[in-house]
Protein backbone atom coordinates (compact mmCIF):
# COMPACT_ATOMS: atom_id res chain seq x y z
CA UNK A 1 -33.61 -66.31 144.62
CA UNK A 2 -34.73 -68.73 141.73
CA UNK A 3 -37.94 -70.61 142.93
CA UNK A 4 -36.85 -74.42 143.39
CA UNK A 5 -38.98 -77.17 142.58
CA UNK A 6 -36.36 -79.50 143.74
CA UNK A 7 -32.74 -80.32 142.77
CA UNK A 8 -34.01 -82.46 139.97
CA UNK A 9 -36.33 -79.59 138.20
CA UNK A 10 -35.07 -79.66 134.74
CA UNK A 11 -32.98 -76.74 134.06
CA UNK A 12 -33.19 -74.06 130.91
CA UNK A 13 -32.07 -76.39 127.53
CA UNK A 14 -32.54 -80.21 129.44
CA UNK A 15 -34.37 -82.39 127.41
CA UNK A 16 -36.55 -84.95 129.17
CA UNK A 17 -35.52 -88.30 129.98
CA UNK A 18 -37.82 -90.10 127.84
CA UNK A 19 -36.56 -88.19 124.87
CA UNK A 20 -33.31 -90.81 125.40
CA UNK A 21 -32.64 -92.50 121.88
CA UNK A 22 -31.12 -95.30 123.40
CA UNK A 23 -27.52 -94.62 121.43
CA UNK A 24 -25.30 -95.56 124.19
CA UNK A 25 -23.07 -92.66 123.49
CA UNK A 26 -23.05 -91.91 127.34
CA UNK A 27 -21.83 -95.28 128.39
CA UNK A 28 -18.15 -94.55 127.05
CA UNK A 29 -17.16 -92.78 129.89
CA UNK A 30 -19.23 -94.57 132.74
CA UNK A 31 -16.95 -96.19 135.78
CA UNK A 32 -19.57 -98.65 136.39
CA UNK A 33 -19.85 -99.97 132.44
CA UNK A 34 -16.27 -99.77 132.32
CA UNK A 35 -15.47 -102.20 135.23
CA UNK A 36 -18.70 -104.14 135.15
CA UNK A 37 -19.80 -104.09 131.05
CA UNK A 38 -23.40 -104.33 131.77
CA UNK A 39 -25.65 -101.89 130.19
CA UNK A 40 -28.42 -102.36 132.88
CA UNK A 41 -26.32 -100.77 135.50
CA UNK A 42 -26.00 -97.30 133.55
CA UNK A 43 -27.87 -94.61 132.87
CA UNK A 44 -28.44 -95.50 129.39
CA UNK A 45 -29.81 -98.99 130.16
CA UNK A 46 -31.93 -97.56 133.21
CA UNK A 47 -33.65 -95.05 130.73
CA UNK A 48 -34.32 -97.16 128.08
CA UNK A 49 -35.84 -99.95 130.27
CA UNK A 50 -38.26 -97.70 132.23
CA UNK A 51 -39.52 -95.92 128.77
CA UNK A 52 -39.91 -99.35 127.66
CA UNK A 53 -41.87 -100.27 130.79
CA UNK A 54 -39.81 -101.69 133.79
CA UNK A 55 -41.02 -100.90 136.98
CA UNK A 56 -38.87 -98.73 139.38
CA UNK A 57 -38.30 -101.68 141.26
CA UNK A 58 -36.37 -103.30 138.79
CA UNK A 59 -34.10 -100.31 138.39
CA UNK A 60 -32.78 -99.98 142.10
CA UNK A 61 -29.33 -102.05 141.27
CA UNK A 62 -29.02 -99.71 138.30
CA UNK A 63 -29.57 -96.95 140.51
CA UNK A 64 -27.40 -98.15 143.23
CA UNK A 65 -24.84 -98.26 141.18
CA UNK A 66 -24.63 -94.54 140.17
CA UNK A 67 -21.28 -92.86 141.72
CA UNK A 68 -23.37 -89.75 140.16
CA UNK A 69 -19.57 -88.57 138.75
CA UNK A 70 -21.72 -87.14 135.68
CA UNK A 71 -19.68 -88.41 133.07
CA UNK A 72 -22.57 -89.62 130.99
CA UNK A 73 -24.28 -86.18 130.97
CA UNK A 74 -21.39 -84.52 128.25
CA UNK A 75 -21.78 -86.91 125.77
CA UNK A 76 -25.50 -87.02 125.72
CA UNK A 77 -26.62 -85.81 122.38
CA UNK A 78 -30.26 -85.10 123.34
CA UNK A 79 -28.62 -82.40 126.44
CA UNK A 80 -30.51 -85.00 129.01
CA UNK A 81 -29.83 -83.93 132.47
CA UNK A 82 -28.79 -87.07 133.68
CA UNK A 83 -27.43 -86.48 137.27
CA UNK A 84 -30.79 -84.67 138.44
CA UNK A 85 -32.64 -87.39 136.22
CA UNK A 86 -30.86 -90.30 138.51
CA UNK A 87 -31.46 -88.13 141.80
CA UNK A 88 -35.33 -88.16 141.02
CA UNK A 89 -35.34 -91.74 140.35
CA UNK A 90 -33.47 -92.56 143.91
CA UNK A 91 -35.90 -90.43 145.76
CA UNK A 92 -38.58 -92.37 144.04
CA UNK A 93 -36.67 -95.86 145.31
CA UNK A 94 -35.77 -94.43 148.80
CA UNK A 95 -39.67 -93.50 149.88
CA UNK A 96 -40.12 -97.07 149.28
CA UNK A 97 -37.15 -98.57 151.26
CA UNK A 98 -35.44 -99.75 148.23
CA UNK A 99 -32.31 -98.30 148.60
CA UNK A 100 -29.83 -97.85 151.63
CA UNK A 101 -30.74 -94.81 153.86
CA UNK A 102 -27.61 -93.59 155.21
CA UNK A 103 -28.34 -91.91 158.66
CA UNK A 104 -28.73 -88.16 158.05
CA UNK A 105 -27.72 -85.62 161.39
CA UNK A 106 -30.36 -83.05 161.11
CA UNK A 107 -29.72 -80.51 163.93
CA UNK A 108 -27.77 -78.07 162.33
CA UNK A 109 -27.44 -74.85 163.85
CA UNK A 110 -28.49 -72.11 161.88
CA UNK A 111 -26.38 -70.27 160.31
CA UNK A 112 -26.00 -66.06 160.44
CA UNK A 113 -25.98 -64.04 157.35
CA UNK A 114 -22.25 -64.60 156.12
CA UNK A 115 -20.00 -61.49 156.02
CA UNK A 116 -17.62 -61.98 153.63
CA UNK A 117 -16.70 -60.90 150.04
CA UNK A 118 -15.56 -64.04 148.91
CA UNK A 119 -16.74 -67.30 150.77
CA UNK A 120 -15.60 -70.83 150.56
CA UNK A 121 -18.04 -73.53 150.84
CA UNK A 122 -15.76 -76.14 151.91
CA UNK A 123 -17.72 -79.41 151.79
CA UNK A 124 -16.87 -82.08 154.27
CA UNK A 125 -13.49 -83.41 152.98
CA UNK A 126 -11.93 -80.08 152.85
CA UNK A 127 -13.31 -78.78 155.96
CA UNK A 128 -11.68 -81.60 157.99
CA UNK A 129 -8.40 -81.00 156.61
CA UNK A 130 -6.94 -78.41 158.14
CA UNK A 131 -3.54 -78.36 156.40
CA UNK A 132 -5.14 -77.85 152.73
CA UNK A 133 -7.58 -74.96 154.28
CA UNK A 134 -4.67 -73.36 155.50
CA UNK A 135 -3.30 -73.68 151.99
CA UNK A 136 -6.11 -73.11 150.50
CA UNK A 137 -6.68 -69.45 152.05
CA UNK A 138 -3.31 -68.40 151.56
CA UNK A 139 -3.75 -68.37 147.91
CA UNK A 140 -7.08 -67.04 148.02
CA UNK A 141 -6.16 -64.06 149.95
CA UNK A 142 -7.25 -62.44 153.47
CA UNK A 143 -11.09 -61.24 152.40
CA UNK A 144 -11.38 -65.25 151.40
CA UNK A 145 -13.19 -66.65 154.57
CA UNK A 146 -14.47 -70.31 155.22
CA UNK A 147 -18.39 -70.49 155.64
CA UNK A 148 -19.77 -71.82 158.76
CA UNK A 149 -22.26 -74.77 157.05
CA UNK A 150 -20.88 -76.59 154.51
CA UNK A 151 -24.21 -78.34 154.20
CA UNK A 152 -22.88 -81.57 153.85
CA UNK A 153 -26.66 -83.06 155.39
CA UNK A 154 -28.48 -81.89 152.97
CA UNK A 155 -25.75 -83.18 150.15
CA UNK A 156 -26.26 -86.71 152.09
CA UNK A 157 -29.79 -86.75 151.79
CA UNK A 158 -29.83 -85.70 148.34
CA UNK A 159 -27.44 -88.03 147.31
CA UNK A 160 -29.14 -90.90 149.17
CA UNK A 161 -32.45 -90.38 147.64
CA UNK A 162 -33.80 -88.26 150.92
CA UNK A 163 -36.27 -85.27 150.87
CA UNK A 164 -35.21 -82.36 150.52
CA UNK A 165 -37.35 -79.75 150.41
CA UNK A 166 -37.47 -76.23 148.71
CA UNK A 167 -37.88 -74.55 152.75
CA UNK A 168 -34.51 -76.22 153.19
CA UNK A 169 -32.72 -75.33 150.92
CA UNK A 170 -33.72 -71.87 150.93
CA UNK A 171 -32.80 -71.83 154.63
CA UNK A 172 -29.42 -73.07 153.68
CA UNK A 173 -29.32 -70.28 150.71
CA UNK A 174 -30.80 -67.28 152.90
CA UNK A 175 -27.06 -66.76 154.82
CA UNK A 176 -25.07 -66.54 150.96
CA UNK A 177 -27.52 -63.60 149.87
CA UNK A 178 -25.52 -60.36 148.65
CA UNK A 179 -22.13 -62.38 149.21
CA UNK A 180 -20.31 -61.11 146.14
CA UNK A 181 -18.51 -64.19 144.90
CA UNK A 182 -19.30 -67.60 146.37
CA UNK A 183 -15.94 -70.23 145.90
CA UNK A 184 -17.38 -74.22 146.30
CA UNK A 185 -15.39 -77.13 146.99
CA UNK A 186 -18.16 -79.88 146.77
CA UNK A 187 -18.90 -80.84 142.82
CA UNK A 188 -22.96 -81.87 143.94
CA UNK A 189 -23.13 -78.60 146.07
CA UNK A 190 -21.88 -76.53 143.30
CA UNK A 191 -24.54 -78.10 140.99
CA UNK A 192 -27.32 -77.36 143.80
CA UNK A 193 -25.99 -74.05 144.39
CA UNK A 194 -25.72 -73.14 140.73
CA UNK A 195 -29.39 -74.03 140.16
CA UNK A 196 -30.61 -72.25 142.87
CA UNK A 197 -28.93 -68.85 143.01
CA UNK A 198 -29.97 -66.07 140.99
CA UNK A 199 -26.67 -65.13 140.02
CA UNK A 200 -24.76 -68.23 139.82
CA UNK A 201 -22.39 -66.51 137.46
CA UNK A 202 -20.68 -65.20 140.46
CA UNK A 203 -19.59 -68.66 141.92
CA UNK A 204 -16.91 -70.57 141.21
CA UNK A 205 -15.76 -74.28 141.80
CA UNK A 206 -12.53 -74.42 143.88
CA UNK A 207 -10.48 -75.57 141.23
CA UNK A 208 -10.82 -72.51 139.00
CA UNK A 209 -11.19 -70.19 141.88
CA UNK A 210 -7.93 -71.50 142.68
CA UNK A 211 -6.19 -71.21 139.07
CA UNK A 212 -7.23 -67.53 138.49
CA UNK A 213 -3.41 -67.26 140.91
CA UNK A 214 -0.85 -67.29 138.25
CA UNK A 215 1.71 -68.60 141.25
CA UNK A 216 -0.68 -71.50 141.32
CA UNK A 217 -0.82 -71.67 137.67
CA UNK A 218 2.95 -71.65 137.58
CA UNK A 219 3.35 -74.12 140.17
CA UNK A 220 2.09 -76.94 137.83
CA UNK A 221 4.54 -79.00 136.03
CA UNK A 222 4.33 -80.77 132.43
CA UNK A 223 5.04 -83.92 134.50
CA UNK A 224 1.80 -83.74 136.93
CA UNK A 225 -1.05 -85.43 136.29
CA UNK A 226 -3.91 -83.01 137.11
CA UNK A 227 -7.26 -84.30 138.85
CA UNK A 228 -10.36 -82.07 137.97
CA UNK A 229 -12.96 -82.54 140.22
CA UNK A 230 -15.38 -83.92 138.31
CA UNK A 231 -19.27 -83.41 139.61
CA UNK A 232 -19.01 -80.06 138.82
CA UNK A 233 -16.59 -80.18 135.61
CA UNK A 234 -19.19 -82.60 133.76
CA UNK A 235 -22.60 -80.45 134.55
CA UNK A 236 -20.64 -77.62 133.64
CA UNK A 237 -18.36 -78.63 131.06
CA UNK A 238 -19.13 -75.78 128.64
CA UNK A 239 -17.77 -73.36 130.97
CA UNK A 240 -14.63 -74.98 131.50
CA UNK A 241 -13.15 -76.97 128.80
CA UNK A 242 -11.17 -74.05 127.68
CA UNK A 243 -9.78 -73.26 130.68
CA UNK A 244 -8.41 -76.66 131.13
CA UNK A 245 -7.44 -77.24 127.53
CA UNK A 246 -5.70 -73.79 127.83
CA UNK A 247 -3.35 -74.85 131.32
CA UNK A 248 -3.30 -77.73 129.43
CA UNK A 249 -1.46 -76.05 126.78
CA UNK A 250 0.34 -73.87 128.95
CA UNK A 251 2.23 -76.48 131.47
CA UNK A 252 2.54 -79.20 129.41
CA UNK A 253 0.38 -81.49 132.32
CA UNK A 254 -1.86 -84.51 131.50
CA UNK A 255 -5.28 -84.18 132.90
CA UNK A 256 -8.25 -87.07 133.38
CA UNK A 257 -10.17 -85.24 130.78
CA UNK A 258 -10.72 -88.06 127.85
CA UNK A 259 -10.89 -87.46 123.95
CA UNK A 260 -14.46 -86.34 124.37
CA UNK A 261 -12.96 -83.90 126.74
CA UNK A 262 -15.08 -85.74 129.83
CA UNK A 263 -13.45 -86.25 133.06
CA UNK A 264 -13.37 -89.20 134.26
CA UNK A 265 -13.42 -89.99 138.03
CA UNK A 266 -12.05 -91.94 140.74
CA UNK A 267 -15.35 -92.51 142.64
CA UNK A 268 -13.71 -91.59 145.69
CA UNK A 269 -16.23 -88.74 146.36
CA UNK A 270 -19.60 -90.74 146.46
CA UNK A 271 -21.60 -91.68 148.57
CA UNK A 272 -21.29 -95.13 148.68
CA UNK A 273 -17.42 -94.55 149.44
CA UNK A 274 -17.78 -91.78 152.27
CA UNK A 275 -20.49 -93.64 153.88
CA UNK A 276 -19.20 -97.48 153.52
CA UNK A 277 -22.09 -99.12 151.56
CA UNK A 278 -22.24 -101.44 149.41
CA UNK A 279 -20.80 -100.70 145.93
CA UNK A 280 -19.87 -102.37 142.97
CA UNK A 281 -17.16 -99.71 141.88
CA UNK A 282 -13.62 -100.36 142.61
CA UNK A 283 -11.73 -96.94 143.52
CA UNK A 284 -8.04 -99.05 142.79
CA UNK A 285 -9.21 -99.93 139.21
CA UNK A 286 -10.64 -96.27 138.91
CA UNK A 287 -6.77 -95.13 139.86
CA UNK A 288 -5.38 -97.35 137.45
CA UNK A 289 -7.14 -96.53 134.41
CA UNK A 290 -6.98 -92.94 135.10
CA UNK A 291 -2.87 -93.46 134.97
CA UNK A 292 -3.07 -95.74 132.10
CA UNK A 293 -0.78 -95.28 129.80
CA UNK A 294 0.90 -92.29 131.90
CA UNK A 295 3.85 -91.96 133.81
CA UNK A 296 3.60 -88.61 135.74
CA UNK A 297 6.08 -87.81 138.23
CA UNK A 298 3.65 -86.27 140.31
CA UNK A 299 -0.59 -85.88 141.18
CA UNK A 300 -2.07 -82.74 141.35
CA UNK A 301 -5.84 -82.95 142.24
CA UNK A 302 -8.94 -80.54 143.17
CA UNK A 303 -10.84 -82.55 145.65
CA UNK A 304 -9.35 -83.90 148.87
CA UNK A 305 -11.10 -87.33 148.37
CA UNK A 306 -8.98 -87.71 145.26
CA UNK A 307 -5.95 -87.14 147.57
CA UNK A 308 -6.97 -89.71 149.72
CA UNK A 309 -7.21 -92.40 146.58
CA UNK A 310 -4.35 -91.59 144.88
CA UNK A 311 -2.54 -91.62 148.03
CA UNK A 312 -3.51 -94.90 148.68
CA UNK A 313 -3.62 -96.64 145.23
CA UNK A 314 -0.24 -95.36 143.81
CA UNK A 315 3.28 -94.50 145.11
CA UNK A 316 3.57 -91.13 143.72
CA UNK A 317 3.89 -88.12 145.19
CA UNK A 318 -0.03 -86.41 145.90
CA UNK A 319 -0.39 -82.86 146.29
CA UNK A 320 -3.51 -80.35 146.74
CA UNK A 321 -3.97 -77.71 144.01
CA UNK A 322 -3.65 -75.14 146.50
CA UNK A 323 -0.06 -76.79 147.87
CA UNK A 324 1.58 -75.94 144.17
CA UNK A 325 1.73 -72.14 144.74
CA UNK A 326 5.07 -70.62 143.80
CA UNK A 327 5.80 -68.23 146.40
């Protein structure tokens, strides 16, 4: 295994934060400047204001804010990492009480080594709904199996600002050795995952996993609307754009991917959302500018949470990715 140095150690290529030129490219996409229109509260402003000086202090709104959706990082022209950038400064911010410290459960039974020769991190969402699993691992086939930790504390803490250490997260990665292909559903857990493993090129998020099936693939209508998740998309949009531009091409859907081909979210995965704190983003006006402009017949999304917003927030018809599967 790669030796960590923390989720936030700056990965082959990233260019440091204070190399930021300040251009505001990154704000074009950002949920919180387009609802609020205050450059303070993104990642832009919150750069340029600690390399000019302001104290950490005076960035905990900014940082707050953060639905960590990783829609600024594409469209950074200096390749500035700016999800792990954001993590570092929360952990900074929560040692010192200044942001809100979401209870963490820590006793988590170890897991044993997993047998399996394809296993499905499921993240918290998916692993508490039990019809999309079942979906889920009828497309993926009988040697698919569903991992026992889905290490949804150590996501929390991270998220939050917590410490997490390098013993930890080597504990969590010592089960996944010599598991041939690892399938996550979790955008932030794919990102750990992927800089952490020494063969990440054998891991997939769920949404491609899943549209390697050509009945899935065929299942997808030029009237959907199809919801990449979008943690994992954005930090790995080089490795995916074509794929998506190609079933793109192929079905005839619309997708949440913008001109800049960055997709945008609908928040409903954060923190602040799962775990009912304060936040200033509004998941409704998320929904509505994702559909602006659209009239699809039907939702097709990724990530359970998205399920859950579009469900809420629109009158259309939501389905899993998993659910489309021509028989």
């Amino acid at each position: 295994m790669k030796k960590l140095s923390r989720y936030d150690h700056t990965q082959p290529g990233a260019i440091d934060p204070a190399q930021c030129n300040g251009c505001g490219v990154c704000m074009l996409s950002c949920p919180v400047w387009h609802q609020h229109r205050t450059k303070a509260l993104t990642y832009c402003g919150r750069n340029r204001a600690a390399i000019g000086g302001a104290d950490e202090d005076d960035l905990a709104p900014s940082a707050a804010a953060c639905i960590l959706c990783g829609s600024c990082e594409p469209l950074c022209p200096m390749g500035i990492r700016t999800q792990q950038s954001t993590l570092a400064l929360r952990r900074n911010l929560a040692r010192r009480g200044l942001l809100p410290n979401p209870r963490v459960a820590r006793d988590r039974k170890k897991p044993e080594r997993a047998a399996a020769s394809r296993l499905i991190i499921p993240g918290a969402s998916l692993r508490d709904n039990g019809r999309i699993i079942s979906a889920v691992l009828r497309v993926l086939g009988g040697e698919a199996k569903l991992h026992a930790d889905d290490g949804s504390d150590l996501l929390l803490s991270l998220e939050a600002g917590g410490e997490v250490s390098d013993a930890q997260i080597q504990e969590y990665l010592a089960p996944l050795e010599g598991v041939p292909e690892l399938i996550v559903a979790d955008g932030l857990m794919f990102n750990l995952l992927y800089s952490a493993l020494p063969s990440p090129k054998s891991m997939l998020p769920l949404g491609p996993a899943l549209l390697r099936d050509p009945n899935v693939r065929a299942g997808i209508k030029s009237t959907d609307f199809y919801m990449i998740e979008t943690r994992a998309y954005n930090a790995h949009r080089h490795a995916f754009v074509e794929l998506y531009s190609r079933l793109r091409r192929e079905t005839g859907c619309t997708t949440n991917l913008d001109l800049q081909r960055v997709a945008t979210p609908t928040g409903a995965s954060c923190m602040q959302h799962r775990e009912g704190l304060k936040t200033i983003i509004s998941i409704e006006e998320q929904v509505k500018w994702l559909l602006e402009g659209r009239r699809p017949a039907r939702i097709v999304v990724e990530h359970p949470d998205d399920l859950e917003a579009f469900s809420r927030y629109t009158k259309l018809p939501v389905v899993h990715l998993a659910e489309v599967a021509k028989p």
